[in-house]
C-alpha atoms as a PDB file:
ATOM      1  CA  UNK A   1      49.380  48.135 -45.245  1.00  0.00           C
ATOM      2  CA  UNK A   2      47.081  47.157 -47.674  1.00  0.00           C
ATOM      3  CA  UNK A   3      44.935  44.921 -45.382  1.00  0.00           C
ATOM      4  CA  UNK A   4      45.321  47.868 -42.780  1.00  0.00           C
ATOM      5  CA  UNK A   5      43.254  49.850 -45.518  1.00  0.00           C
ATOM      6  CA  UNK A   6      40.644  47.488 -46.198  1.00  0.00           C
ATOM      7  CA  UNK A   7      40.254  47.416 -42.325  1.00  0.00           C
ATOM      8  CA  UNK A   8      39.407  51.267 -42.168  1.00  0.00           C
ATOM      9  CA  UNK A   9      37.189  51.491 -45.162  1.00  0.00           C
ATOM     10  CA  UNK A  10      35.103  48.635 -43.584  1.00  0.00           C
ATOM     11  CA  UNK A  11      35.236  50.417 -40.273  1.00  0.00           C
ATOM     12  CA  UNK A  12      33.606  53.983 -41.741  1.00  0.00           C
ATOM     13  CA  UNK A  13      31.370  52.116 -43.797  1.00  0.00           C
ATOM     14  CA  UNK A  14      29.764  50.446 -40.754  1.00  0.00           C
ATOM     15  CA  UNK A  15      29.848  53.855 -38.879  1.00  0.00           C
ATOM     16  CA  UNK A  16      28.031  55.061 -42.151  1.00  0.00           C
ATOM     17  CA  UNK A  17      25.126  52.631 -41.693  1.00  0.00           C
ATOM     18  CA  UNK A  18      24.220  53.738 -37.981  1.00  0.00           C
ATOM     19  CA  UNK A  19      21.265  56.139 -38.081  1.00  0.00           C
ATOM     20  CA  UNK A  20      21.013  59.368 -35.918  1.00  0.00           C
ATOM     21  CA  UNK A  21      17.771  57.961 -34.798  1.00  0.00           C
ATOM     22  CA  UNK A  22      18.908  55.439 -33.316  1.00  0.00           C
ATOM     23  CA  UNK A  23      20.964  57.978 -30.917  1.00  0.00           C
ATOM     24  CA  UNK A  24      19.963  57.158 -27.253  1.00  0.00           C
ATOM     25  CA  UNK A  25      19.151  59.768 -24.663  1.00  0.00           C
ATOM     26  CA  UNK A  26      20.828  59.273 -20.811  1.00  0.00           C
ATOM     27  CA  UNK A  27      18.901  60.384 -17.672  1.00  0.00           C
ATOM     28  CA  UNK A  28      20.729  64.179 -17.830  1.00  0.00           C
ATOM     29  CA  UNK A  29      18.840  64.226 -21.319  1.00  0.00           C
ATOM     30  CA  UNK A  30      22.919  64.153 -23.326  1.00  0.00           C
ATOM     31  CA  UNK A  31      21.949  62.410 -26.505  1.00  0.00           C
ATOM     32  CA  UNK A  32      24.172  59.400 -26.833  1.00  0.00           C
ATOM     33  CA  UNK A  33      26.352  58.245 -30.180  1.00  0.00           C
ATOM     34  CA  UNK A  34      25.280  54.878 -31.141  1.00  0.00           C
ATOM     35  CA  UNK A  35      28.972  53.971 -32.831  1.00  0.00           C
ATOM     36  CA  UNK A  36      32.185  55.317 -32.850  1.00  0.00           C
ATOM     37  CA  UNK A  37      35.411  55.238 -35.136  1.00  0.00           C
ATOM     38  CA  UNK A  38      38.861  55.651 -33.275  1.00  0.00           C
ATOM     39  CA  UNK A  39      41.981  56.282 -34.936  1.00  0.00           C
ATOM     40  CA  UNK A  40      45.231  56.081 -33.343  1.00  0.00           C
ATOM     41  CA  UNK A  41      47.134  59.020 -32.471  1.00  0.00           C
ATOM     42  CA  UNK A  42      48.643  60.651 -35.902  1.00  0.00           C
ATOM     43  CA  UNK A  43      51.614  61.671 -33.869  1.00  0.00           C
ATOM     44  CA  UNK A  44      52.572  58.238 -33.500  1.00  0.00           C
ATOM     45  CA  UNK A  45      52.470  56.955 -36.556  1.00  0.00           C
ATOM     46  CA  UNK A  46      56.549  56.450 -36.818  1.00  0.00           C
ATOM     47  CA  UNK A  47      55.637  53.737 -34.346  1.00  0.00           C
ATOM     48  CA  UNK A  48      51.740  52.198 -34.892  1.00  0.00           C
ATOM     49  CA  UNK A  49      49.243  52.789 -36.687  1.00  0.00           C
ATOM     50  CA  UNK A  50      45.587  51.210 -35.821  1.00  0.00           C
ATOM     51  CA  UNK A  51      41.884  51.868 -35.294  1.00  0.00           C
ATOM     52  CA  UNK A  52      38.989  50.593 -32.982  1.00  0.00           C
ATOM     53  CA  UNK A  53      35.354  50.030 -33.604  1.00  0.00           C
ATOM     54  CA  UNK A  54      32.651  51.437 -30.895  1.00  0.00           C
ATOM     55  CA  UNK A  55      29.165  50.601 -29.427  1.00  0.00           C
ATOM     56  CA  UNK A  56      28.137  52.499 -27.074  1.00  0.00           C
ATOM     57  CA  UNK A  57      24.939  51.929 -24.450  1.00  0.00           C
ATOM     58  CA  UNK A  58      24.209  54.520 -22.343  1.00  0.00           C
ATOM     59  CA  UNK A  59      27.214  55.219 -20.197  1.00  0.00           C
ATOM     60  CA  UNK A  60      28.684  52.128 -21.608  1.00  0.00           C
ATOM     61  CA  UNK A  61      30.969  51.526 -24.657  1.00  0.00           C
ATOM     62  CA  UNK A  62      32.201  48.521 -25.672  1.00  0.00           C
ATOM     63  CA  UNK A  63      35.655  49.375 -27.790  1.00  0.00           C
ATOM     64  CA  UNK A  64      37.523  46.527 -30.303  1.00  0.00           C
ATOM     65  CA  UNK A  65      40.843  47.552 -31.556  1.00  0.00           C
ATOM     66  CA  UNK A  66      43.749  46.798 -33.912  1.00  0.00           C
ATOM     67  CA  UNK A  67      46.872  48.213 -33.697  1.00  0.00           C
ATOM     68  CA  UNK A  68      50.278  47.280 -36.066  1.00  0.00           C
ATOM     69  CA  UNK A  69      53.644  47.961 -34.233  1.00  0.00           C
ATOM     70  CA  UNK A  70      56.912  49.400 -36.205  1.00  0.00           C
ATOM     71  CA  UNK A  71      60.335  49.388 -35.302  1.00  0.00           C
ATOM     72  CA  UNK A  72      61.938  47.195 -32.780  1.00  0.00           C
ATOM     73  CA  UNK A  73      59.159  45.261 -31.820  1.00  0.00           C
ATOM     74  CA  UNK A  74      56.802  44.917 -34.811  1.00  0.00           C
ATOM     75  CA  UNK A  75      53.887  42.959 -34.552  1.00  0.00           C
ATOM     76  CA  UNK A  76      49.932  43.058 -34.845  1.00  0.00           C
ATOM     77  CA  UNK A  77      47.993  43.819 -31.423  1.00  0.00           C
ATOM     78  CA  UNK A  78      44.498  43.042 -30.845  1.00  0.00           C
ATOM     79  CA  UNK A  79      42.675  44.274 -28.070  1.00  0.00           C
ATOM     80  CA  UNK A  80      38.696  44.319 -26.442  1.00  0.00           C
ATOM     81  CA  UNK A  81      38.132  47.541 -23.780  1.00  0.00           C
ATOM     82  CA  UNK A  82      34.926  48.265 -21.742  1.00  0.00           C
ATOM     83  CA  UNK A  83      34.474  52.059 -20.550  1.00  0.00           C
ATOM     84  CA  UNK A  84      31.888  53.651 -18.280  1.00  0.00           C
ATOM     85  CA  UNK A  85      31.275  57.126 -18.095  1.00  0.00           C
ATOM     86  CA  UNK A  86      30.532  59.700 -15.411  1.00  0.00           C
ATOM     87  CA  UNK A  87      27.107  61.189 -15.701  1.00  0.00           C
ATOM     88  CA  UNK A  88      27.317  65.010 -16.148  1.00  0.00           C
ATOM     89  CA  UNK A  89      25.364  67.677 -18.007  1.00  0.00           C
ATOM     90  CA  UNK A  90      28.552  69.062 -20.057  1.00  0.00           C
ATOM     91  CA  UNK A  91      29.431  67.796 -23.638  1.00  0.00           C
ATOM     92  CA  UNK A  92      32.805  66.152 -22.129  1.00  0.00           C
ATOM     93  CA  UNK A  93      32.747  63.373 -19.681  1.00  0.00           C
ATOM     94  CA  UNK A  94      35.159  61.285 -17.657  1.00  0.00           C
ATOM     95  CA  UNK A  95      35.325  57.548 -17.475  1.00  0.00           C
ATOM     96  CA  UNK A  96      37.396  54.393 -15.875  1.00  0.00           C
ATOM     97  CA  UNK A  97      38.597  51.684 -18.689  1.00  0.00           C
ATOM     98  CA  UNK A  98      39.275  48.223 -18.517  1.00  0.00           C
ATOM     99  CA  UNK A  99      40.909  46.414 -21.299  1.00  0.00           C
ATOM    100  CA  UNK A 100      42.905  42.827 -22.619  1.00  0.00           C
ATOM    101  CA  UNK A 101      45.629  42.605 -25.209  1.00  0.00           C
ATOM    102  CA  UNK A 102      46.867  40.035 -27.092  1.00  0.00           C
ATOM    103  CA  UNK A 103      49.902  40.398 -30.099  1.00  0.00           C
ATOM    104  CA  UNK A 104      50.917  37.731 -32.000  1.00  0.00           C
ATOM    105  CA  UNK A 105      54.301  36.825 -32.732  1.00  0.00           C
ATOM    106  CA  UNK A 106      56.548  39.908 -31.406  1.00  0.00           C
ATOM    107  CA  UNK A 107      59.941  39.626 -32.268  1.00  0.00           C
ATOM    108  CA  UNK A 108      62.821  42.013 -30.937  1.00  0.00           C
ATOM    109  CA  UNK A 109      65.175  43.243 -33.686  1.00  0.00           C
ATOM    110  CA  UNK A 110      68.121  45.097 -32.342  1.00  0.00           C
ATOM    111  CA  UNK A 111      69.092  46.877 -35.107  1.00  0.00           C
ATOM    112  CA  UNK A 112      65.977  49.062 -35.688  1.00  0.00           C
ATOM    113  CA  UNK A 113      67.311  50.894 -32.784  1.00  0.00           C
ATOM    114  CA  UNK A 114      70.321  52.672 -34.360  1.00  0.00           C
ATOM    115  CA  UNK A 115      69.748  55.769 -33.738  1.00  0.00           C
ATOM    116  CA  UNK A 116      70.496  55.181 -30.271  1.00  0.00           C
ATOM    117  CA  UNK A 117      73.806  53.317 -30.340  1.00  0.00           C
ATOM    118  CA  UNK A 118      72.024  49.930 -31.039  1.00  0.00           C
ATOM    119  CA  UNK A 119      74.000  48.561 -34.005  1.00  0.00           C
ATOM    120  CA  UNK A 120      74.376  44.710 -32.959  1.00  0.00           C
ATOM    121  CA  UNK A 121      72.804  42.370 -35.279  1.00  0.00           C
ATOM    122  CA  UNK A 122      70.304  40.918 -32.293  1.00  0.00           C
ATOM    123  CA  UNK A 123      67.268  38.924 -33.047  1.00  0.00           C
ATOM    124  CA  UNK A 124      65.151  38.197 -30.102  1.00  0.00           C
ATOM    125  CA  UNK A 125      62.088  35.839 -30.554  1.00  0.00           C
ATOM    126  CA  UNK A 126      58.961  35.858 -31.929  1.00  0.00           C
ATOM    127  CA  UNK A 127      56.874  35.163 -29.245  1.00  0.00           C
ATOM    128  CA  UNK A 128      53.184  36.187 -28.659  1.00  0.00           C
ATOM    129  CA  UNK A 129      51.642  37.380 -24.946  1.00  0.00           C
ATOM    130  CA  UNK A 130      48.628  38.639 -23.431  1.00  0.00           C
ATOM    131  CA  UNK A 131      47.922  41.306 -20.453  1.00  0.00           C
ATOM    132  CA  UNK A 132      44.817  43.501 -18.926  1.00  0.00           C
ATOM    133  CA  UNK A 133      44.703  47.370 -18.288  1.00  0.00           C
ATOM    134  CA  UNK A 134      43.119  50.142 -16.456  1.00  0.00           C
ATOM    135  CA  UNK A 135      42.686  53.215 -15.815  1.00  0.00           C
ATOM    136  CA  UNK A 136      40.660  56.816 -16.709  1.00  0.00           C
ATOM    137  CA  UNK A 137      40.269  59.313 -18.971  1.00  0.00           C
ATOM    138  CA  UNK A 138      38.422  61.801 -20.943  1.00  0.00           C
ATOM    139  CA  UNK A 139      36.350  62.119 -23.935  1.00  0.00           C
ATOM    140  CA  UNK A 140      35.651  65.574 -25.728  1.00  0.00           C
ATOM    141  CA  UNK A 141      32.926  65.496 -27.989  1.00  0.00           C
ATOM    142  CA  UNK A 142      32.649  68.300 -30.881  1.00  0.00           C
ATOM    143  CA  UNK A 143      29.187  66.642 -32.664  1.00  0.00           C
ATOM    144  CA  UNK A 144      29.960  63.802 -34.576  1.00  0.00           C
ATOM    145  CA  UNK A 145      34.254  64.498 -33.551  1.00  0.00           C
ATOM    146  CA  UNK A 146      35.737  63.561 -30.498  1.00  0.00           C
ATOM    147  CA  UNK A 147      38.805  63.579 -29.079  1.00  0.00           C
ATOM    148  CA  UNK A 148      39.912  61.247 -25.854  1.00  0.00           C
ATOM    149  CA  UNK A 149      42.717  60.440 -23.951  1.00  0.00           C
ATOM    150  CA  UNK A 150      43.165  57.800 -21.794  1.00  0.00           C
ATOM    151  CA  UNK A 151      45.917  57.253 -18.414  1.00  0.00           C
ATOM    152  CA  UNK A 152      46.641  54.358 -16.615  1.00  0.00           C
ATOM    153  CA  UNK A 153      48.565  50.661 -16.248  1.00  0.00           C
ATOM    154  CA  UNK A 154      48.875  47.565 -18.471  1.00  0.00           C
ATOM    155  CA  UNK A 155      50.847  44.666 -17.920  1.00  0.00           C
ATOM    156  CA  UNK A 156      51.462  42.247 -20.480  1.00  0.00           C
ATOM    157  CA  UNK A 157      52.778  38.262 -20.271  1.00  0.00           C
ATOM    158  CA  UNK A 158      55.200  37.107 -22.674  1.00  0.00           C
ATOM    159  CA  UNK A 159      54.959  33.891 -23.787  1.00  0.00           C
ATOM    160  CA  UNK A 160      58.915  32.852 -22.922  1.00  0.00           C
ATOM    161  CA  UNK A 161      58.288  34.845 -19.385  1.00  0.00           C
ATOM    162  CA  UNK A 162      58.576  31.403 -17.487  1.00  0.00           C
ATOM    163  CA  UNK A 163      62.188  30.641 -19.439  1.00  0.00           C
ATOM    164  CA  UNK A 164      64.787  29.388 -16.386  1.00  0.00           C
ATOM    165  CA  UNK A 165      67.308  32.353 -18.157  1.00  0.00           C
ATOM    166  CA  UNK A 166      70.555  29.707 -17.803  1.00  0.00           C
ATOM    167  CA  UNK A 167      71.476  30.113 -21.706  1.00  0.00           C
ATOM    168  CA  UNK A 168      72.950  33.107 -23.073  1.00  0.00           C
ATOM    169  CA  UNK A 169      70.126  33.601 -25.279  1.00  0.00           C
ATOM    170  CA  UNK A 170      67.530  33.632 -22.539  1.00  0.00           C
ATOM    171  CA  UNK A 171      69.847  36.376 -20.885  1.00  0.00           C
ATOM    172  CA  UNK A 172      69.565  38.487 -23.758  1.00  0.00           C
ATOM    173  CA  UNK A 173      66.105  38.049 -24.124  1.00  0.00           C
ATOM    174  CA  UNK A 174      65.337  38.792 -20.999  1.00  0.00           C
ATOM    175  CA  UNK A 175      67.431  41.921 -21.070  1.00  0.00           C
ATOM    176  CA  UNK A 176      66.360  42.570 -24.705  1.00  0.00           C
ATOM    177  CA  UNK A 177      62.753  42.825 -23.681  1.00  0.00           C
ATOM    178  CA  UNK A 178      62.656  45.267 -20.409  1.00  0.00           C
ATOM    179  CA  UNK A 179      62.295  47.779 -23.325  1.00  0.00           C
ATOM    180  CA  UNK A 180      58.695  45.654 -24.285  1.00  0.00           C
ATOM    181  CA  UNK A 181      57.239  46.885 -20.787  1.00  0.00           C
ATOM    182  CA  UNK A 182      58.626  50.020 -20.897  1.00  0.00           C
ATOM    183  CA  UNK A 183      58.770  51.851 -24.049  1.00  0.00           C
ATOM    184  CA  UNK A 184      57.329  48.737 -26.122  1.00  0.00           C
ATOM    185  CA  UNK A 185      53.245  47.570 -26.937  1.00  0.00           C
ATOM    186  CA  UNK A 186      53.560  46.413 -23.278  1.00  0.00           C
ATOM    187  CA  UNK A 187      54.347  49.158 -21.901  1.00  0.00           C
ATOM    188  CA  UNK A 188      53.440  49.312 -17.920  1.00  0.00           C
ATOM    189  CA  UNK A 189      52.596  52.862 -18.121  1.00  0.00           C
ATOM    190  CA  UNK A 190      49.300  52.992 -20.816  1.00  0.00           C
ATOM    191  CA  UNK A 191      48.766  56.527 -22.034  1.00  0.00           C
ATOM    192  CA  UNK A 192      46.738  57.594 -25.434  1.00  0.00           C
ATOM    193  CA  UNK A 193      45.678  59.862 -27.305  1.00  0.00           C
ATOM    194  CA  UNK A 194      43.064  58.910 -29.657  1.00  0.00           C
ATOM    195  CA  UNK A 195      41.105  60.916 -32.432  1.00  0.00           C
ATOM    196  CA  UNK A 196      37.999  59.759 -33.837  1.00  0.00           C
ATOM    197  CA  UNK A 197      34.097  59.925 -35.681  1.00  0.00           C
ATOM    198  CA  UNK A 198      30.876  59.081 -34.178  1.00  0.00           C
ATOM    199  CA  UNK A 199      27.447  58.823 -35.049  1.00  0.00           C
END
């Protein structure tokens, strides 16, 4: 949590050193942040907790992001997203996404799930993966606040994927982690909610 901290401060610092000047203008005459903080979504922070760093060109950002996973399948994801916005004269804009995730080391621990009848003592893994995104959303900017969500599909490659499943522990994995692509950091479905600063 610690290194998580160190992380953020770093992050506002270098949003801190980004001058208004160099704001750039697009062709509807919208003046452009240069830099961006994003924070995950506060309302699920029982789960993750993470942050991404911003550059934006014109209708172009360039996004990289941390998150750290709780609960059954804790880990630390890294991730690099490109966006492109609509041009439009309002202060909100759409845009498509593409992204790539890696984690490292995700590990599947049954009992974490108690409060839904999961009481086994089941260890599954660790094991790392990778997997690529897209989809759209919307940014609404309030000055130097903004506020985005984002909808769309992910699918994510565990290391173990290519497994022959003959043992009884590959069946268990296997079974262990649908809940990865479908509640888990892989999840198929890739909706957020992200607040954030920009300058």
């Amino acid at each position: 949590m610690l290194r998580l901290s160190y992380i953020v401060v770093l992050l506002f610092a270098l949003c801190g050193s980004v001058s208004a000047k160099e704001k750039e203008y697009d062709p509807t005459g919208r003046k452009h942040y240069a830099i961006a903080l994003h924070i995950t979504n506060p309302l699920g922070l029982g789960s993750k907790v993470g942050a991404g760093l911003e550059f934006r060109k014109g209708n172009s950002s360039y996004i990289m992001t941390y998150k750290k996973f709780y609960g059954a399948f804790a880990h630390n994801q890294y991730g690099i997203e490109f966006e492109k916005f609509f041009k439009n004269k309002r202060p909100h804009q759409y845009f498509i996404y593409v992204k790539a995730v890696m984690g490292d080391t995700v590990t599947f621990v049954n009992t974490k799930l108690s409060l839904f009848g999961h009481t086994q003592d089941i260890v599954v893994g660790p094991e790392s993966y990778a997997g690529a995104g897209l989809g759209v959303g919307r940014r609404y900017n309030f000055k130097s606040l903004f506020i985005d969500w984002q909808l769309g599909f992910k699918y994510c490659f565990l290391s173990g994927d290519l497994a022959q499943y003959d043992s009884e522990y590959d069946k268990a994995r296997q079974s262990m982690f649908r809940l990865f692509r479908f509640t888990g950091p892989g999840s198929i479905v890739d909706a957020h909610l992200t607040l954030g600063l920009q300058l």
